[in-house]
N, C-alpha and C. Protein backbone atom coordinates (compact mmCIF):
# COMPACT_ATOMS: atom_id res chain seq x y z
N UNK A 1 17.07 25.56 10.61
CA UNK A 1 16.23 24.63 9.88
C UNK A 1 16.61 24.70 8.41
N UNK A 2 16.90 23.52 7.47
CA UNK A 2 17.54 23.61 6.48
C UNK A 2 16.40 23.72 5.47
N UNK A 3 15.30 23.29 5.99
CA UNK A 3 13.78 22.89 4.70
C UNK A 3 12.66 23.48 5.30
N UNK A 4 11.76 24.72 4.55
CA UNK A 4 10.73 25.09 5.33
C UNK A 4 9.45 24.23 4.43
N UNK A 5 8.34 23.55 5.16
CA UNK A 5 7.45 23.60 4.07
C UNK A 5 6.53 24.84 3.76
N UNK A 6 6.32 24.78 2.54
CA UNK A 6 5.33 26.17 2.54
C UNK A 6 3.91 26.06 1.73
N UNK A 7 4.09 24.82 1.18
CA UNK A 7 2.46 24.47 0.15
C UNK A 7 2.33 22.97 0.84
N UNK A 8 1.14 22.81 1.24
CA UNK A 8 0.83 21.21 1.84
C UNK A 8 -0.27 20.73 0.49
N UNK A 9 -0.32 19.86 -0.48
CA UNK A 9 -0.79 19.30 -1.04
C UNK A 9 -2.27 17.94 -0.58
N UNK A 10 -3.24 18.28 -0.25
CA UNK A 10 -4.07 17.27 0.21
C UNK A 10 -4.85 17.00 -0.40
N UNK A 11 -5.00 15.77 -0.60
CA UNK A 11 -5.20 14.66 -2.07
C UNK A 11 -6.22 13.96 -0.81
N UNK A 12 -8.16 14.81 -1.78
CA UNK A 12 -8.72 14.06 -0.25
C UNK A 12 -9.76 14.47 -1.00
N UNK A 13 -11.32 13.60 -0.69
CA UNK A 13 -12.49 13.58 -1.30
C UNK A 13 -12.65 15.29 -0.89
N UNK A 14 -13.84 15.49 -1.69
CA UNK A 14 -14.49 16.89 -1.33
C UNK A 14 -15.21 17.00 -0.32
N UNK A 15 -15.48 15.68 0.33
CA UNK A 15 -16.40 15.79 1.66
C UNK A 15 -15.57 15.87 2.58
N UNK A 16 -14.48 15.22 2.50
CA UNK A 16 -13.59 15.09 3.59
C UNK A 16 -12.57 16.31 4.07
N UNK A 17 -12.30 17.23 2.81
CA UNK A 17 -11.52 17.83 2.31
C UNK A 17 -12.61 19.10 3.31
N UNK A 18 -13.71 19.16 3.39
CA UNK A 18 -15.13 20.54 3.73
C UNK A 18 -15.29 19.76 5.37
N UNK A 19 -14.81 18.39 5.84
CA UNK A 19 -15.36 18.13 7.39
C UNK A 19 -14.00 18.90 7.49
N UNK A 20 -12.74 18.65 7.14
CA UNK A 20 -11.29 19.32 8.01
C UNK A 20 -11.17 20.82 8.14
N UNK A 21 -11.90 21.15 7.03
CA UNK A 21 -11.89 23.11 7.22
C UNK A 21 -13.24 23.08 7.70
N UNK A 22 -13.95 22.75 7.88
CA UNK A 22 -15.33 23.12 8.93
C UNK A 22 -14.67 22.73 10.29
N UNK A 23 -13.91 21.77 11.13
CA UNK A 23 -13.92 21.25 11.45
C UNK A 23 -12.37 22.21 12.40
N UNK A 24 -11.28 22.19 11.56
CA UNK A 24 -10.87 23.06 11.91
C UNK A 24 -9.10 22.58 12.36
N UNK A 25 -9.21 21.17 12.78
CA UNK A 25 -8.38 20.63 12.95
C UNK A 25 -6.85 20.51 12.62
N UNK A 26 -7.47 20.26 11.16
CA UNK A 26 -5.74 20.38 10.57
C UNK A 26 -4.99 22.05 10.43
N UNK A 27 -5.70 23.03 10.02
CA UNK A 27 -5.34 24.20 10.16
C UNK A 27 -4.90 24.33 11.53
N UNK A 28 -5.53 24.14 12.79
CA UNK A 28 -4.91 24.51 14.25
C UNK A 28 -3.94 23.65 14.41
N UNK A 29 -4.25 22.51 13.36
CA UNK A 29 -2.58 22.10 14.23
C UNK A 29 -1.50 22.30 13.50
N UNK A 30 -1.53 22.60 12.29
CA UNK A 30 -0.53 23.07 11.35
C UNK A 30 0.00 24.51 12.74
N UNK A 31 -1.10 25.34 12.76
CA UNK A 31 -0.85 26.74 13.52
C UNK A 31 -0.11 26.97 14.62
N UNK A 32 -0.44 25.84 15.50
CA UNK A 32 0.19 25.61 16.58
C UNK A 32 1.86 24.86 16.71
N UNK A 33 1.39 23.95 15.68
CA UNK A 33 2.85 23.10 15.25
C UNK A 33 3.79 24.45 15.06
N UNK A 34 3.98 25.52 13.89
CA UNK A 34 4.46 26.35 13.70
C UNK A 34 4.86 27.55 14.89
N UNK A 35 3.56 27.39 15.62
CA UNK A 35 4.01 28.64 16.82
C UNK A 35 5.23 28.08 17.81
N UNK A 36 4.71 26.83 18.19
CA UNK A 36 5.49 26.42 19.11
C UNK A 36 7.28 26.06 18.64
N UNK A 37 6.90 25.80 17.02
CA UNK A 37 8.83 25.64 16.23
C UNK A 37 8.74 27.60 16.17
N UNK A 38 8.24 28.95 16.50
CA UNK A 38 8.87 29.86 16.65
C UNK A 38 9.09 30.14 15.04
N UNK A 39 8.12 29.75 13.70
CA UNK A 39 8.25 30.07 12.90
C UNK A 39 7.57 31.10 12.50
N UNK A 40 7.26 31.66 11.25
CA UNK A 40 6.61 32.97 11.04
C UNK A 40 5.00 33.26 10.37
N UNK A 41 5.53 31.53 9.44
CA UNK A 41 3.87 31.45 9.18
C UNK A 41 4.08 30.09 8.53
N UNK A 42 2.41 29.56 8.69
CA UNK A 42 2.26 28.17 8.06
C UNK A 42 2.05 28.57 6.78
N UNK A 43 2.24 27.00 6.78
CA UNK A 43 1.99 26.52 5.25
C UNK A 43 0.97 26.96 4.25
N UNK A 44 0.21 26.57 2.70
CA UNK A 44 -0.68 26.95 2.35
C UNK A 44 -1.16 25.88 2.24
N UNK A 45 -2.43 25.88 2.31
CA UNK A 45 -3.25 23.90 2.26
C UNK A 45 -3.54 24.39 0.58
N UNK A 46 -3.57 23.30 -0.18
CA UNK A 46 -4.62 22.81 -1.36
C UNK A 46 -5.18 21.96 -1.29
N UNK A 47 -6.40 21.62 -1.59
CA UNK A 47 -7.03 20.23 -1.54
C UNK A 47 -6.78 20.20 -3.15
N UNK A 48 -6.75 18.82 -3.75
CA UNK A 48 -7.54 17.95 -5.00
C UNK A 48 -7.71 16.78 -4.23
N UNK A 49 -8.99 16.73 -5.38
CA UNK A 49 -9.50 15.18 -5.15
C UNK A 49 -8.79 14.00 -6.19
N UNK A 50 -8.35 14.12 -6.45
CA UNK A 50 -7.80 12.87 -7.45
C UNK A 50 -6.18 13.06 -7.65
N UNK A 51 -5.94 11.36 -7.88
CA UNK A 51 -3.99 11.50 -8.12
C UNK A 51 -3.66 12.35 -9.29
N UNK A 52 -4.51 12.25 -10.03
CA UNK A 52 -3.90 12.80 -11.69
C UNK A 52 -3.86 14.62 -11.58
N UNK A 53 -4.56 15.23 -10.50
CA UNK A 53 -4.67 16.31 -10.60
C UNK A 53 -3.86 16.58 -9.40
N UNK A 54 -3.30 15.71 -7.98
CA UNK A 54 -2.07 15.86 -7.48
C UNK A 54 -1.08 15.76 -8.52
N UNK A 55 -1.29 15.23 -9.25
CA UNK A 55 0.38 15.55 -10.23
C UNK A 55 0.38 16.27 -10.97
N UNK A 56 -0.58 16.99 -11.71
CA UNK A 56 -0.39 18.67 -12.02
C UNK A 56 -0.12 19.27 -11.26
N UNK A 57 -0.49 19.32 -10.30
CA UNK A 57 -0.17 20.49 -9.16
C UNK A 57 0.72 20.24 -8.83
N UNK A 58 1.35 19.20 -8.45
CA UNK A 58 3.10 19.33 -7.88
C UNK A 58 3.86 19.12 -8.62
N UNK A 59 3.74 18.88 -10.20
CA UNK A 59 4.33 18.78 -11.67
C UNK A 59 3.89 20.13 -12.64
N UNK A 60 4.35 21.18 -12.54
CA UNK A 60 3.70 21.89 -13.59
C UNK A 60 4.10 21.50 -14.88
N UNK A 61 5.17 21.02 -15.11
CA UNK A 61 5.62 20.56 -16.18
C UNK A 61 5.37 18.88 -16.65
N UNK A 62 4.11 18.81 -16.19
CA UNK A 62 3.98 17.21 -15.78
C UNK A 62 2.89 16.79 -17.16
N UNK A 63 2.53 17.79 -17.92
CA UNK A 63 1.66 17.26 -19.16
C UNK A 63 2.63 17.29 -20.36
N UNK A 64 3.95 17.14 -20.55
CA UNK A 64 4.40 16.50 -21.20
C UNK A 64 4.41 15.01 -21.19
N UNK A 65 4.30 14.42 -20.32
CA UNK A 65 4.05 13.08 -19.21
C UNK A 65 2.83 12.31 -20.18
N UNK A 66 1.95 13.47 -19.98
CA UNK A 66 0.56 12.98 -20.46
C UNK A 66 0.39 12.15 -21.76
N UNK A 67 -0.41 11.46 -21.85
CA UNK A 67 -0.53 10.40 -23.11
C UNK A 67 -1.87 11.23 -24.03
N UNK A 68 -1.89 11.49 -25.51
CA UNK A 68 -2.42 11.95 -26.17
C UNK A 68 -4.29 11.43 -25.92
């Protein structure tokens, strides 16, 4: 495998973001996805709720960007 992912970025209300980890879903299937590819460990989830704070987080260098 040439690309592992290892940080999943999820850009998702705070309600929605508290039904998927109550809920349980996306973690088991991340878990399972991984067991069954024979890998070693999943990914890390982040939630934000908003685009501007997905692009800090996957830009650390992204507030030069920023407008005064």
């Amino acid at each position: 495998m040439e690309f592992r992912v290892r940080d999943v970025l999820l850009v998702s209300s705070l309600y929605d973001s508290y039904i998927l980890e109550e809920d349980g879903q996306l973690a088991e299937n991340l878990d399972a996805e991984y067991y069954q590819l024979n890998l070693s460990y999943a990914p890390r989830i982040t939630q934000v709720s908003t685009a501007e704070s997905a692009w800090r987080r996957s830009r650390p260098d992204a507030s030069i960007w920023s407008s005064p």
